[in-house]
N, C-alpha and C. Protein backbone atom coordinates (compact mmCIF):
# COMPACT_ATOMS: atom_id res chain seq x y z
N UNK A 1 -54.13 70.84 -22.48
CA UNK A 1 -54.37 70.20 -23.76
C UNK A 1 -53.24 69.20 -24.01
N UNK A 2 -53.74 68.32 -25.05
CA UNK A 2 -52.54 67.53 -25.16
C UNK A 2 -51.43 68.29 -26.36
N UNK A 3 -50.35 66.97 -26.32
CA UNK A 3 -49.43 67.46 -27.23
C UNK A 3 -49.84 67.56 -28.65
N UNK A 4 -50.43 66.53 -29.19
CA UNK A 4 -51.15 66.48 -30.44
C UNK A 4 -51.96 68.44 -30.93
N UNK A 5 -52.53 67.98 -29.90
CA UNK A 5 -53.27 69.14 -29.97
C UNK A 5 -52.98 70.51 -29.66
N UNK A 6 -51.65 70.81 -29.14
CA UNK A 6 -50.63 71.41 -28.92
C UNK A 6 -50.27 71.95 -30.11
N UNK A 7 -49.83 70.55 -31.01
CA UNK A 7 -49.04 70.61 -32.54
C UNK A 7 -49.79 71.43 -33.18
N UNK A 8 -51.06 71.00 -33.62
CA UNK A 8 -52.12 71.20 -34.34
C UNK A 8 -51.80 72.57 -34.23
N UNK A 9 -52.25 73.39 -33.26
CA UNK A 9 -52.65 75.21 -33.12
C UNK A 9 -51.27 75.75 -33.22
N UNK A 10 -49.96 74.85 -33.08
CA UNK A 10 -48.46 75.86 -33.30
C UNK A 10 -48.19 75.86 -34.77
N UNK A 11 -48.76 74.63 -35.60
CA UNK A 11 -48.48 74.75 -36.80
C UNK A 11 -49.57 75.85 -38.16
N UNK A 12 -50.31 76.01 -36.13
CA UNK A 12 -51.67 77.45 -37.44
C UNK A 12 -50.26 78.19 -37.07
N UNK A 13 -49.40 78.57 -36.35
CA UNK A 13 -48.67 80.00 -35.73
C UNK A 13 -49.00 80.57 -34.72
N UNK A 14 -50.11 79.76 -34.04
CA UNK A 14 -50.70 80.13 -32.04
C UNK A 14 -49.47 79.40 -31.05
N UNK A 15 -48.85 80.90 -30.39
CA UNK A 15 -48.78 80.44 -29.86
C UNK A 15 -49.21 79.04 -28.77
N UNK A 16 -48.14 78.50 -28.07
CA UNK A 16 -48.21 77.14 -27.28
C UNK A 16 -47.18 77.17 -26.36
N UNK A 17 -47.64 77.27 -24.83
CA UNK A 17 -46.63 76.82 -23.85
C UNK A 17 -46.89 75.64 -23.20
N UNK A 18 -46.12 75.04 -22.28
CA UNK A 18 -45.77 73.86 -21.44
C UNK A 18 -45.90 74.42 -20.42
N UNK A 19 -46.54 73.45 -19.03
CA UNK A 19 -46.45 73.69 -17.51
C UNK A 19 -45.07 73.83 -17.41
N UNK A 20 -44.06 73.13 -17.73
CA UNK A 20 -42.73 73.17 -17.49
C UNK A 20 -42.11 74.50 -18.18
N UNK A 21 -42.80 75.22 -19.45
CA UNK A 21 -41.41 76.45 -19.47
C UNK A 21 -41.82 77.40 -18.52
N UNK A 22 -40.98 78.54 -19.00
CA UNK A 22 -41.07 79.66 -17.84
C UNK A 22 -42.30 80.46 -18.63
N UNK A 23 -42.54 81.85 -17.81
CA UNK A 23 -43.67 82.35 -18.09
C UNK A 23 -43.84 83.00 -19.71
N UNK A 24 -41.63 82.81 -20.13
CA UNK A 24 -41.69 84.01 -21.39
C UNK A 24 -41.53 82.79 -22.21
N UNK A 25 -41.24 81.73 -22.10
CA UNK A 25 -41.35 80.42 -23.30
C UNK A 25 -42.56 80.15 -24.18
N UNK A 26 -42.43 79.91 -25.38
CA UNK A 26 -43.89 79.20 -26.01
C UNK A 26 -42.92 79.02 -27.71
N UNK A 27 -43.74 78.29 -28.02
CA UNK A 27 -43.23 77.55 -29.33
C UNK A 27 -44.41 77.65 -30.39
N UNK A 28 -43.95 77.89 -31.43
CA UNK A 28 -44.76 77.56 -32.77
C UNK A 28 -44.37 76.65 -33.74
N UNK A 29 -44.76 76.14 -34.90
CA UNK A 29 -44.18 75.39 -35.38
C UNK A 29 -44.47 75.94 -37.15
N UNK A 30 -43.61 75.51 -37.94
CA UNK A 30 -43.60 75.76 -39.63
C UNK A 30 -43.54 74.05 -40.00
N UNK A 31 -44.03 73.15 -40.54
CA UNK A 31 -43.94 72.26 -40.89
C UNK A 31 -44.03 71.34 -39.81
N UNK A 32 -42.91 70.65 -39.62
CA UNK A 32 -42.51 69.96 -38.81
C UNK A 32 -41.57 70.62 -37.84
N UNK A 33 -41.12 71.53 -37.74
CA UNK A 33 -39.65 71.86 -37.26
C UNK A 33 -40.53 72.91 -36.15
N UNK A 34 -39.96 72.71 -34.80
CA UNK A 34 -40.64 73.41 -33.84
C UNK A 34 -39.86 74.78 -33.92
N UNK A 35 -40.38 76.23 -33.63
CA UNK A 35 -39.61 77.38 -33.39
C UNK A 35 -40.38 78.01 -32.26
N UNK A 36 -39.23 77.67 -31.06
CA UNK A 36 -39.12 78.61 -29.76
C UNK A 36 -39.26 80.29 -29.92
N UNK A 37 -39.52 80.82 -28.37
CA UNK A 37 -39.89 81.80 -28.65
C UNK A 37 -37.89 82.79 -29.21
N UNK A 38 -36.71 81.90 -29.14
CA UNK A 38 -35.65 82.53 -28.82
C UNK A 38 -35.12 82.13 -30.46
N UNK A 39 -36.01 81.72 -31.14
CA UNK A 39 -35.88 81.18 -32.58
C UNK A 39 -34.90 79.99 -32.73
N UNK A 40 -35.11 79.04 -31.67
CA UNK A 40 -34.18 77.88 -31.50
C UNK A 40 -35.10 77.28 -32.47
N UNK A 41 -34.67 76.14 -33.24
CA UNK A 41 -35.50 75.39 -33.85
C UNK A 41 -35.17 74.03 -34.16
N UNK A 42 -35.93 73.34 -33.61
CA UNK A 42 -35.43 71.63 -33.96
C UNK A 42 -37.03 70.57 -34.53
N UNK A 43 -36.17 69.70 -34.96
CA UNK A 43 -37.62 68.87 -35.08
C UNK A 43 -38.57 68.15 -34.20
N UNK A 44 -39.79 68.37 -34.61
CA UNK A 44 -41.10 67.90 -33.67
C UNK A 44 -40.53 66.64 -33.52
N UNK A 45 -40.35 65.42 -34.18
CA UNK A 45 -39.61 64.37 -33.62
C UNK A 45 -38.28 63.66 -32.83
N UNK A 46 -37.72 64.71 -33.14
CA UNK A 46 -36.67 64.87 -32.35
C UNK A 46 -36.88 65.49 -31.10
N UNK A 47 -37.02 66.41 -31.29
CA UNK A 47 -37.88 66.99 -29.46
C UNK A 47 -38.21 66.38 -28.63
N UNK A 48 -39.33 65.75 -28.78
CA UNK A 48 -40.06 65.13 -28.40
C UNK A 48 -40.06 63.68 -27.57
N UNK A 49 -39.28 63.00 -28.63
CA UNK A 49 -38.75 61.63 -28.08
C UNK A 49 -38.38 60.85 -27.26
N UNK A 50 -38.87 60.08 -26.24
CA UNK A 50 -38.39 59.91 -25.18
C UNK A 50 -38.95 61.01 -23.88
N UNK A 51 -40.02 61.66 -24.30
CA UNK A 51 -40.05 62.69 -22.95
C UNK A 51 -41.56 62.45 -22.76
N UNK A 52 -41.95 61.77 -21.86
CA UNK A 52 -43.70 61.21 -22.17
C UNK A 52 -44.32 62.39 -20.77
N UNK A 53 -43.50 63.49 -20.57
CA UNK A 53 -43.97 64.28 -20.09
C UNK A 53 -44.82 65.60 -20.69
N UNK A 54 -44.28 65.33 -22.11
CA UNK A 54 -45.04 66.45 -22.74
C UNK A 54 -46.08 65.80 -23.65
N UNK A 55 -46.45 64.89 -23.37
CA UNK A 55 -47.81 64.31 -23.67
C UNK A 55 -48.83 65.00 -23.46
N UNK A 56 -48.96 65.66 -22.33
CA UNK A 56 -49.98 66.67 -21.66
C UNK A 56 -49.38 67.77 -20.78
N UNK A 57 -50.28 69.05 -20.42
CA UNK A 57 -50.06 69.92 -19.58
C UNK A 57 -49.54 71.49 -20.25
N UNK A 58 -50.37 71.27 -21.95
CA UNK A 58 -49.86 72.25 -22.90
C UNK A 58 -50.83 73.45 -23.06
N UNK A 59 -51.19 74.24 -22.97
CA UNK A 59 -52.01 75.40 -22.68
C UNK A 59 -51.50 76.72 -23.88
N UNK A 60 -52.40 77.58 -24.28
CA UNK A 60 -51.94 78.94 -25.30
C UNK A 60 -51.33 79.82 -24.06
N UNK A 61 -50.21 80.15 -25.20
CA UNK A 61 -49.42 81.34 -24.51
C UNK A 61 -50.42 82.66 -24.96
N UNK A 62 -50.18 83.04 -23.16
CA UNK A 62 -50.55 84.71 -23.15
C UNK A 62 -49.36 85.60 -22.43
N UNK A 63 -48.75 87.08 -22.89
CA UNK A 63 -47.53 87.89 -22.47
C UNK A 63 -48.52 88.09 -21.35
N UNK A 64 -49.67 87.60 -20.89
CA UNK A 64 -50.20 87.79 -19.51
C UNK A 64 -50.02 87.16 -18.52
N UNK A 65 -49.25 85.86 -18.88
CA UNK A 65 -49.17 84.91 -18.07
C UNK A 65 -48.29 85.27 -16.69
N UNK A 66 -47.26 86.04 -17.74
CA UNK A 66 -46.15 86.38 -16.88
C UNK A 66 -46.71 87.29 -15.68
C-alpha cells in the first residue's frame, strides 16, 4: 500500500509496517505525530521528508509476521 494510505489506517490506530522495518516494528499515528511500536514519536512531516522510499511498500502489521 502506499504511504498515504498507510497514514490513513495508523491514524484509525491499525497497526502499519514498512518492507524496510524488522518483523517487531509498526507505527500508528494520533494526529499528526507518528508513534512507533517502542513509543518513539516524531512528526509525519518530519519523518518522512526527503525519503521517497516510503512512498510505497507499506503493508498491516501482524505479531505473525515474525
Amino acid at each position: 500500500m502506499t504511504l498515504l494510505e498507510a497514514k490513513e489506517l495508523a491514524q484509525k490506530g491499525i497497526k502499519v509496517t514498512h518492507r524496510y522495518f524488522t518483523d517487531e516494528e509498526y507505527m500508528i499515528m494520533k494526529g499528526n505525530i507518528i508513534i512507533f511500536e517502542d513509543d518513539v514519536q516524531i512528526f509525519f512531516d518530519e519523518w518522512t521528508k526527503g525519503k521517497d522510499y516510503l512512498t510505497d511498500g507499506w503493508s498491516l502489521f501482524s505479531a505473525e509476521n515474525k
